[in-house]
C-alpha atoms as a PDB file:
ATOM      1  CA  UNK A   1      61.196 143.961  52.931  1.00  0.00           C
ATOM      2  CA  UNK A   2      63.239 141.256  51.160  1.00  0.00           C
ATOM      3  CA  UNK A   3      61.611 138.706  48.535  1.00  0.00           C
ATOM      4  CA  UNK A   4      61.277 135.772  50.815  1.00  0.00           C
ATOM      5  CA  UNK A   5      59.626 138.195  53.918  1.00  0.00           C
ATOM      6  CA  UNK A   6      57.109 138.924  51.218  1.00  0.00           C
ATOM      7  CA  UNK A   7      56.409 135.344  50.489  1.00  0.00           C
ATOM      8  CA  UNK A   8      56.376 135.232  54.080  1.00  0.00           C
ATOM      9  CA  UNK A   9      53.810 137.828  54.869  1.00  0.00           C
ATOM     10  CA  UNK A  10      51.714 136.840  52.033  1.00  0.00           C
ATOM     11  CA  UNK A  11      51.296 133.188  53.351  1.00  0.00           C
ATOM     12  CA  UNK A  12      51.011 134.441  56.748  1.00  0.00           C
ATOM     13  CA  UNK A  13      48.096 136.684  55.796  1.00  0.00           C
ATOM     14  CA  UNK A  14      46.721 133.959  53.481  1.00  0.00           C
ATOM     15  CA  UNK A  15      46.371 131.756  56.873  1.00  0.00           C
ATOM     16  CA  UNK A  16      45.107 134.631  58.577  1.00  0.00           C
ATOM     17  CA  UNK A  17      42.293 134.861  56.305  1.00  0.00           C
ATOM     18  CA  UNK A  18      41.400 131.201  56.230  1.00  0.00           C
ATOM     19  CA  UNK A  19      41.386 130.984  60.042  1.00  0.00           C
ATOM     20  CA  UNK A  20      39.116 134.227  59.922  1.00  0.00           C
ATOM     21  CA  UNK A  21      36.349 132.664  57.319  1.00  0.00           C
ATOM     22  CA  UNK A  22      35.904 129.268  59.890  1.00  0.00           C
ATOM     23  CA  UNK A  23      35.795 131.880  62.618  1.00  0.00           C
ATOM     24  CA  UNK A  24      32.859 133.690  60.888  1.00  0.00           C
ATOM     25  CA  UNK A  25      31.357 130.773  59.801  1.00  0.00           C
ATOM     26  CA  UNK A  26      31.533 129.344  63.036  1.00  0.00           C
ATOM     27  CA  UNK A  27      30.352 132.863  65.023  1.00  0.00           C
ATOM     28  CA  UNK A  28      27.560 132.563  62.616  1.00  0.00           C
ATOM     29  CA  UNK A  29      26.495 129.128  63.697  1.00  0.00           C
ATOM     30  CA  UNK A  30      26.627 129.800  67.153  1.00  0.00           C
ATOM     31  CA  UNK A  31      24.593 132.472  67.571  1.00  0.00           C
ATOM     32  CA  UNK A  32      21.670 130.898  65.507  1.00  0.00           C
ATOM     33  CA  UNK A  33      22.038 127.277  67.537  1.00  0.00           C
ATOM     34  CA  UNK A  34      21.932 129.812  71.252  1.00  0.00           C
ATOM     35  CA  UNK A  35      18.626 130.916  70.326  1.00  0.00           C
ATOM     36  CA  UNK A  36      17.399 127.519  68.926  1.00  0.00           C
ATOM     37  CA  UNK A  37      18.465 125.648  72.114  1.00  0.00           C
ATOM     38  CA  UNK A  38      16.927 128.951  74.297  1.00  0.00           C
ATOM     39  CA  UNK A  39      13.487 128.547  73.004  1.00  0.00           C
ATOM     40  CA  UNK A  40      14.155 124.843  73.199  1.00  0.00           C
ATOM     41  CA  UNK A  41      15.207 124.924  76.714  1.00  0.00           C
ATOM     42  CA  UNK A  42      12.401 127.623  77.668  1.00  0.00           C
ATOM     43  CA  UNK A  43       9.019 125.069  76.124  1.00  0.00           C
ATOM     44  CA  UNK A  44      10.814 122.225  77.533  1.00  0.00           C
ATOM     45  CA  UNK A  45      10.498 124.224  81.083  1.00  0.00           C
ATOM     46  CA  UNK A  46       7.094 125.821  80.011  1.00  0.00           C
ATOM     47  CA  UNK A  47       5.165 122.155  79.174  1.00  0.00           C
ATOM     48  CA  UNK A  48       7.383 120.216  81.359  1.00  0.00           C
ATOM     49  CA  UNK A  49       8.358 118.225  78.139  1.00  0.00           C
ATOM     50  CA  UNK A  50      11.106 116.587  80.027  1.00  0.00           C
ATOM     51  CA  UNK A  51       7.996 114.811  81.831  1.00  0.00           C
ATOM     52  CA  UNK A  52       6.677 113.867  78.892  1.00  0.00           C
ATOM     53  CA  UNK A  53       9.837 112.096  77.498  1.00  0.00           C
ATOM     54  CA  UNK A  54       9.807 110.241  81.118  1.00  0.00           C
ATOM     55  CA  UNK A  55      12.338 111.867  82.966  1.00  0.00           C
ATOM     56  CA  UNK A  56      12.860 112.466  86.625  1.00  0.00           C
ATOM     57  CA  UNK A  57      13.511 116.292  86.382  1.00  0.00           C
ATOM     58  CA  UNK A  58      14.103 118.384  83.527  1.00  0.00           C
ATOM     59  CA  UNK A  59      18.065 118.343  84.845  1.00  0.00           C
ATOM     60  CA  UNK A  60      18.323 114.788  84.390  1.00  0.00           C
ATOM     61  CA  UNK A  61      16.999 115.789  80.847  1.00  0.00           C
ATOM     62  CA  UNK A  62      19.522 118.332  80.144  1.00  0.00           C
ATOM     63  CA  UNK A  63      22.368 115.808  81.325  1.00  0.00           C
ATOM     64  CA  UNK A  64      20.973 113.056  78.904  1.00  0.00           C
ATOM     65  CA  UNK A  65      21.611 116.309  76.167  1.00  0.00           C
ATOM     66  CA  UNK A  66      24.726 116.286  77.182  1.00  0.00           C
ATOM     67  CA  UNK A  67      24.262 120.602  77.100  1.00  0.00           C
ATOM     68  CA  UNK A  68      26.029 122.421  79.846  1.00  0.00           C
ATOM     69  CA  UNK A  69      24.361 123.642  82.840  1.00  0.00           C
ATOM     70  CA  UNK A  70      25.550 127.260  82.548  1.00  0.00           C
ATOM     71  CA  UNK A  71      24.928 127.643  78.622  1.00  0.00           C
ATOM     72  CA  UNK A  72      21.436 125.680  79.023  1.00  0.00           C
ATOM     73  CA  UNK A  73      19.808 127.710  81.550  1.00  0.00           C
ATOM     74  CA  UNK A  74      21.438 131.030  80.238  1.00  0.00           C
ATOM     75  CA  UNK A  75      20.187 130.343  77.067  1.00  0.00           C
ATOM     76  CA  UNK A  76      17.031 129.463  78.260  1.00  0.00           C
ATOM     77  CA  UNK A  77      16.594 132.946  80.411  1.00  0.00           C
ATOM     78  CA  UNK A  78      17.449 135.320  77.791  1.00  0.00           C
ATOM     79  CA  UNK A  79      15.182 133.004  75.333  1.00  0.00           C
ATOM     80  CA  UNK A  80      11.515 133.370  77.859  1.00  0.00           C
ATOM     81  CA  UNK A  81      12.887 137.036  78.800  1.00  0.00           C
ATOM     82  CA  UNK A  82      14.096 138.620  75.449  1.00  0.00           C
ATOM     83  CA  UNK A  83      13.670 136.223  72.514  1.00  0.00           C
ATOM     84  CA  UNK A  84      10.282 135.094  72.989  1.00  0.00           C
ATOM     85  CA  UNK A  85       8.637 138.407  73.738  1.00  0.00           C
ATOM     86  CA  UNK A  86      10.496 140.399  70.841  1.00  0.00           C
ATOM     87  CA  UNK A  87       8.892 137.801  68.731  1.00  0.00           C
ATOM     88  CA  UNK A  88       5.687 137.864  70.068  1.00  0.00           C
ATOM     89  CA  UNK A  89       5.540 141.430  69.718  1.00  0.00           C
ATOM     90  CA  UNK A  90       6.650 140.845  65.927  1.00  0.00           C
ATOM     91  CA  UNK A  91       9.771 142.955  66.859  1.00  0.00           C
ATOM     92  CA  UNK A  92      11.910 140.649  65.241  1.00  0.00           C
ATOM     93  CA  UNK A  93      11.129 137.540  63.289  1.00  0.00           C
ATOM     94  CA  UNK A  94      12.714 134.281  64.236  1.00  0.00           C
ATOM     95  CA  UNK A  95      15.291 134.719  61.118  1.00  0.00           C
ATOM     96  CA  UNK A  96      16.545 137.785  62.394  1.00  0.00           C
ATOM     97  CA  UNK A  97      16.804 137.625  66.113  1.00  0.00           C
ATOM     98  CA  UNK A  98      19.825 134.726  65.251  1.00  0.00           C
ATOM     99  CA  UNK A  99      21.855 138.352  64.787  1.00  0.00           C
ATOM    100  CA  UNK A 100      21.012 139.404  68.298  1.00  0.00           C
ATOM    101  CA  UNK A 101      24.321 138.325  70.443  1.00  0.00           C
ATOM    102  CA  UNK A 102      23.395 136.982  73.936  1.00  0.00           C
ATOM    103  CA  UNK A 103      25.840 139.988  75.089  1.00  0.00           C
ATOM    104  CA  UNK A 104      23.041 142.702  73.889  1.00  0.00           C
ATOM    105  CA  UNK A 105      20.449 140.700  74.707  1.00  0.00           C
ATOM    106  CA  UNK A 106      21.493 141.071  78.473  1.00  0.00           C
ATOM    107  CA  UNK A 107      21.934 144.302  77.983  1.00  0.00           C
ATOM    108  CA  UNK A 108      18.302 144.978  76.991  1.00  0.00           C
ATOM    109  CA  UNK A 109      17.585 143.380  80.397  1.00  0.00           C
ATOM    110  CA  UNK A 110      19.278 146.281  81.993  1.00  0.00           C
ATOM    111  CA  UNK A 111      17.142 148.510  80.259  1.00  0.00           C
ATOM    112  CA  UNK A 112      13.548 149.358  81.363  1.00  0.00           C
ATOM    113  CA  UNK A 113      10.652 147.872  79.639  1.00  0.00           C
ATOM    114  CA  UNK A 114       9.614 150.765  77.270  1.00  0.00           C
ATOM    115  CA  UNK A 115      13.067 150.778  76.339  1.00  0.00           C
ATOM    116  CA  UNK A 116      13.827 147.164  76.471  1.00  0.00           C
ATOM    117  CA  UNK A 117      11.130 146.534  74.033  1.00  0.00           C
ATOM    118  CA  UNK A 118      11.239 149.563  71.683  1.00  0.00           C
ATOM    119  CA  UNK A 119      11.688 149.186  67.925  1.00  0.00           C
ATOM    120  CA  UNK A 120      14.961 151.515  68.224  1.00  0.00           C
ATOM    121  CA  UNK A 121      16.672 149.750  71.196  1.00  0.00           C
ATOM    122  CA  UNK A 122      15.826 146.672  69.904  1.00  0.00           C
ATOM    123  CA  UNK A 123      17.428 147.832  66.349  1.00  0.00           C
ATOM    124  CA  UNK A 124      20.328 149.476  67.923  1.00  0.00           C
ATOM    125  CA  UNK A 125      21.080 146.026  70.073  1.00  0.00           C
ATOM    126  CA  UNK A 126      20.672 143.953  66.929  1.00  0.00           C
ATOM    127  CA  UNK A 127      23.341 146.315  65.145  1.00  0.00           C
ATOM    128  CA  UNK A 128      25.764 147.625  67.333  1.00  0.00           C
ATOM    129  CA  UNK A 129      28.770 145.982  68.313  1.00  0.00           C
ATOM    130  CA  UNK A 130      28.560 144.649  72.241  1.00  0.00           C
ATOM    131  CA  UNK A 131      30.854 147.625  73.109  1.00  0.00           C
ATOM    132  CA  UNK A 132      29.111 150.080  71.606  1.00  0.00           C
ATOM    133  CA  UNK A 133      25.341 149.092  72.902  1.00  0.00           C
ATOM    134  CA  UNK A 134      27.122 148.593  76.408  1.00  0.00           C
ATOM    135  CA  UNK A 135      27.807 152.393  76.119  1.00  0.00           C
ATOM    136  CA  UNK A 136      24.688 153.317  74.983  1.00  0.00           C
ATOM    137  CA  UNK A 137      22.917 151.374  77.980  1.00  0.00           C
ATOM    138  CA  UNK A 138      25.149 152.721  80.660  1.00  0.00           C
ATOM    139  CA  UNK A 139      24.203 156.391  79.514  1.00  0.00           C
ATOM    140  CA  UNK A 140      20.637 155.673  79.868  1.00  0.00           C
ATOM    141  CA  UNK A 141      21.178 154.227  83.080  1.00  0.00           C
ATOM    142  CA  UNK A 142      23.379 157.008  84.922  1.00  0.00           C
ATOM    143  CA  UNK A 143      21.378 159.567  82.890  1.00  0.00           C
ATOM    144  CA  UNK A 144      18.277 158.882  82.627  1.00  0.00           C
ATOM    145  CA  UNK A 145      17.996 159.972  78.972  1.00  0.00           C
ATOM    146  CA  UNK A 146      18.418 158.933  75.482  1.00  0.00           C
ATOM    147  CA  UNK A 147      22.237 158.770  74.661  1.00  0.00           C
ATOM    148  CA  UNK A 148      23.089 161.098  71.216  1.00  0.00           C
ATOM    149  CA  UNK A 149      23.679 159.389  67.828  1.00  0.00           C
ATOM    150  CA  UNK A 150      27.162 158.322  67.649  1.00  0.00           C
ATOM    151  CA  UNK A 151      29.676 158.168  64.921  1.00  0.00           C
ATOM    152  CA  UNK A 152      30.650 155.232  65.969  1.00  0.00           C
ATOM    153  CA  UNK A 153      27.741 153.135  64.165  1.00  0.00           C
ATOM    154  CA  UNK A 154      27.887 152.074  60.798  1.00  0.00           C
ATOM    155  CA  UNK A 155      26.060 155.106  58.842  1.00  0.00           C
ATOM    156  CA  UNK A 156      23.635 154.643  55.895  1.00  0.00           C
ATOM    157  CA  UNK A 157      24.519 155.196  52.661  1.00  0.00           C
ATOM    158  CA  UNK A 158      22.325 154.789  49.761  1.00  0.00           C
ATOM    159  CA  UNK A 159      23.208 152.449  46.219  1.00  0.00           C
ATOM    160  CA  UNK A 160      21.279 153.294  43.149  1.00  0.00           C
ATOM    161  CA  UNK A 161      20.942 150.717  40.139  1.00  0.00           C
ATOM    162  CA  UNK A 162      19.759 151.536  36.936  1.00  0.00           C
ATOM    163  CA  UNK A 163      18.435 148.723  35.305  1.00  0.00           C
ATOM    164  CA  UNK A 164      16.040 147.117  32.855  1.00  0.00           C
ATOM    165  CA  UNK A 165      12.296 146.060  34.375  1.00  0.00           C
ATOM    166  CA  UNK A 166      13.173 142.627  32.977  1.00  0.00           C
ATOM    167  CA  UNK A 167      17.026 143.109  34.924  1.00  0.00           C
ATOM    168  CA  UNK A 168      14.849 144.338  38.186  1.00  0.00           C
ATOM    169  CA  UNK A 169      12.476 140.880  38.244  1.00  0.00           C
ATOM    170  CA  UNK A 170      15.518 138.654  37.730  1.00  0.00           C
ATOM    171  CA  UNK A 171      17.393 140.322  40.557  1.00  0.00           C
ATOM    172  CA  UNK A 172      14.811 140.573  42.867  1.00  0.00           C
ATOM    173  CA  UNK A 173      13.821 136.688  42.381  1.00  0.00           C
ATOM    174  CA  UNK A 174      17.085 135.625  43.001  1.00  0.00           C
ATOM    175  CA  UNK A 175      17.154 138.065  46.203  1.00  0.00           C
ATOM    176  CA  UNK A 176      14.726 135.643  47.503  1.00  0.00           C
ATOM    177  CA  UNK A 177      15.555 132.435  46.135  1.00  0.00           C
ATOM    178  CA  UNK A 178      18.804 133.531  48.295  1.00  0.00           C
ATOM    179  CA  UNK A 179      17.428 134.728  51.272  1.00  0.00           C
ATOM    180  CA  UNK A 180      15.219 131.479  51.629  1.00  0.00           C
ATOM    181  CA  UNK A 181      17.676 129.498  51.269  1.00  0.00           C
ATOM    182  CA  UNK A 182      20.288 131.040  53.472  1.00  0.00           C
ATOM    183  CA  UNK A 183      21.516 129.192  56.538  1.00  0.00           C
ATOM    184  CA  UNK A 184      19.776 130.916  58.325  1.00  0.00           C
ATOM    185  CA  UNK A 185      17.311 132.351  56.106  1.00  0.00           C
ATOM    186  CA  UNK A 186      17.296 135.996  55.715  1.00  0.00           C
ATOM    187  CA  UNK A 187      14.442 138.210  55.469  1.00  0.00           C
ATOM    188  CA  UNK A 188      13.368 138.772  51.914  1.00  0.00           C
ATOM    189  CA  UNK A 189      12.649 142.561  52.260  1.00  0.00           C
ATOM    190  CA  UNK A 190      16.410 142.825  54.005  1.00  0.00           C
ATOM    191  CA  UNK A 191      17.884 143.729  50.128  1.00  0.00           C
ATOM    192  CA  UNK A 192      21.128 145.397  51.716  1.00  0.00           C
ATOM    193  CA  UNK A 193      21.381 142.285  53.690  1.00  0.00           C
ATOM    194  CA  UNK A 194      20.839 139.740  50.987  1.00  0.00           C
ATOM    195  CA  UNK A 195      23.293 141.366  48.785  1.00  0.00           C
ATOM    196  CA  UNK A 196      26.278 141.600  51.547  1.00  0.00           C
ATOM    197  CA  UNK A 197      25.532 137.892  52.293  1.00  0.00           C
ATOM    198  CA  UNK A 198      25.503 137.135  48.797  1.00  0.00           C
ATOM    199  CA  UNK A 199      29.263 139.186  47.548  1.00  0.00           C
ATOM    200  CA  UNK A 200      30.159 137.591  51.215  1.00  0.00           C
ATOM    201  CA  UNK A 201      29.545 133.897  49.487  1.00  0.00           C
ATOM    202  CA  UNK A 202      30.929 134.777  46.214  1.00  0.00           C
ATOM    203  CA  UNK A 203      34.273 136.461  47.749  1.00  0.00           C
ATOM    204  CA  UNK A 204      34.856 133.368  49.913  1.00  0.00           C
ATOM    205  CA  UNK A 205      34.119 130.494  46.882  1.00  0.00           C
ATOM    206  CA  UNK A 206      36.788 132.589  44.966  1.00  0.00           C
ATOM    207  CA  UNK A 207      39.315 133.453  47.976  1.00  0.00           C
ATOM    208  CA  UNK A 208      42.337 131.381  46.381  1.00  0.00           C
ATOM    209  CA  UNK A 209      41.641 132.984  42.962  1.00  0.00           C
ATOM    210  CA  UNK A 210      41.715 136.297  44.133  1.00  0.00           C
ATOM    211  CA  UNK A 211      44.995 135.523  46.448  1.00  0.00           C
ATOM    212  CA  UNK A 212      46.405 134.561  43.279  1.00  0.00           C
ATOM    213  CA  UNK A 213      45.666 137.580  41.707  1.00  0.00           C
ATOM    214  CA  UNK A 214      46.619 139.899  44.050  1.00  0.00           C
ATOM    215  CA  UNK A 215      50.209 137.650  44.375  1.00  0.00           C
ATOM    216  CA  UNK A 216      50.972 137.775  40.421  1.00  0.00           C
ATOM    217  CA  UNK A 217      49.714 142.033  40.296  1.00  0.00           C
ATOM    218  CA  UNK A 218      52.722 142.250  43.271  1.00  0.00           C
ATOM    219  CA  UNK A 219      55.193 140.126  41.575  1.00  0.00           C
ATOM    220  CA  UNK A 220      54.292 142.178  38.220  1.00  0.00           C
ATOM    221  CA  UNK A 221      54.703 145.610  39.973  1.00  0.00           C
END
């Protein structure tokens, strides 16, 4: 590749990377503000809060929102039939079902009840990609019986730190000074979690300095 397709690709992967941290951050927002306007949508139904507010009908209610009528009452099913009862069954605080897609959560509906509300279909929905839990529903439901592990999921892996006991408190407080305030908050015993989110921050306050790096180490070699 000549000099200026270099410059080229570089800029053109620069973009690429800029268009795929609003994407992210924008993914990230969504999925929290589905479930918020879900359980919304579902007490405004439940105690007929429209009435309340002195509206006709809780449609004329959602109009004056200005929220779509497919997203509102979408949101508001999978909210009263999956996100309310995982958290009333403390399956999932309110922090962490903002991961669960509205994708998976549909496809817990497929599911039986014992399954649908089982700590490890509940885990493997809030983890696997919509593709992969699709899968894993479809072989319950043609077989009948619990689909093997697959390779396809993320495995564990296990990081060890040595460090001081005065190294450990400092870490650990700032752990949860993070996870609090994270938009949305995290849960403070997620440590793997916290940390990802936190190198995720880091990386993307220090993208252009890093792009820079990477240029002049290519120009150099």
């Amino acid at each position: 590749m000549s000099e200026a397709g270099e410059v080229i690709s570089q800029k053109t992967k620069e973009y690429a990377m800029k268009v795929e941290e609003q994407m992210l951050a924008v993914a990230g927002e969504f999925k929290s503000r589905y479930w918020t306007l879900g359980l919304g949508a579902a007490n405004i139904k439940e105690k007929s809060l429209w009435e309340v507010l002195g509206y006709e009908s809780e449609t004329t209610y959602r109009e004056y929102l200005g929220i779509g009528r497919s997203t509102y009452y979408r949101c508001r099913r999978l909210a009263m039939e999956i996100g309310k009862p995982l958290l009333e069954k403390h399956l999932v605080t309110r922090a962490r079902l903002n991961r669960l897609t509205l994708e998976n959560a549909e496809q817990l509906l497929r599911l039986d009840v014992r399954r649908r509300f089982s700590e490890s279909w509940v885990e493997k929905a809030l983890t696997m990609t919509e593709s992969q839990f699709e899968a894993q529903v479809d072989h319950v439901l043609e077989n009948d019986t619990e689909p093997e592990d697959t390779t396809d999921v993320d495995p564990l892996a296990v990081l060890k730190i040595r460090c001081t006991a005065t190294q450990k408190a400092v870490i650990e407080a700032t752990f949860r000074d993070f996870a609090r305030t994270n938009d949305p908050p995290l849960e403070l015993d997620d440590y793997a979690g916290i940390a990802e989110a936190m190198c995720a921050d880091w990386h993307n306050a220090h993208q252009e300095e890093i792009n820079a790096r990477d240029e002049a180490e290519a120009v150099a070699s």
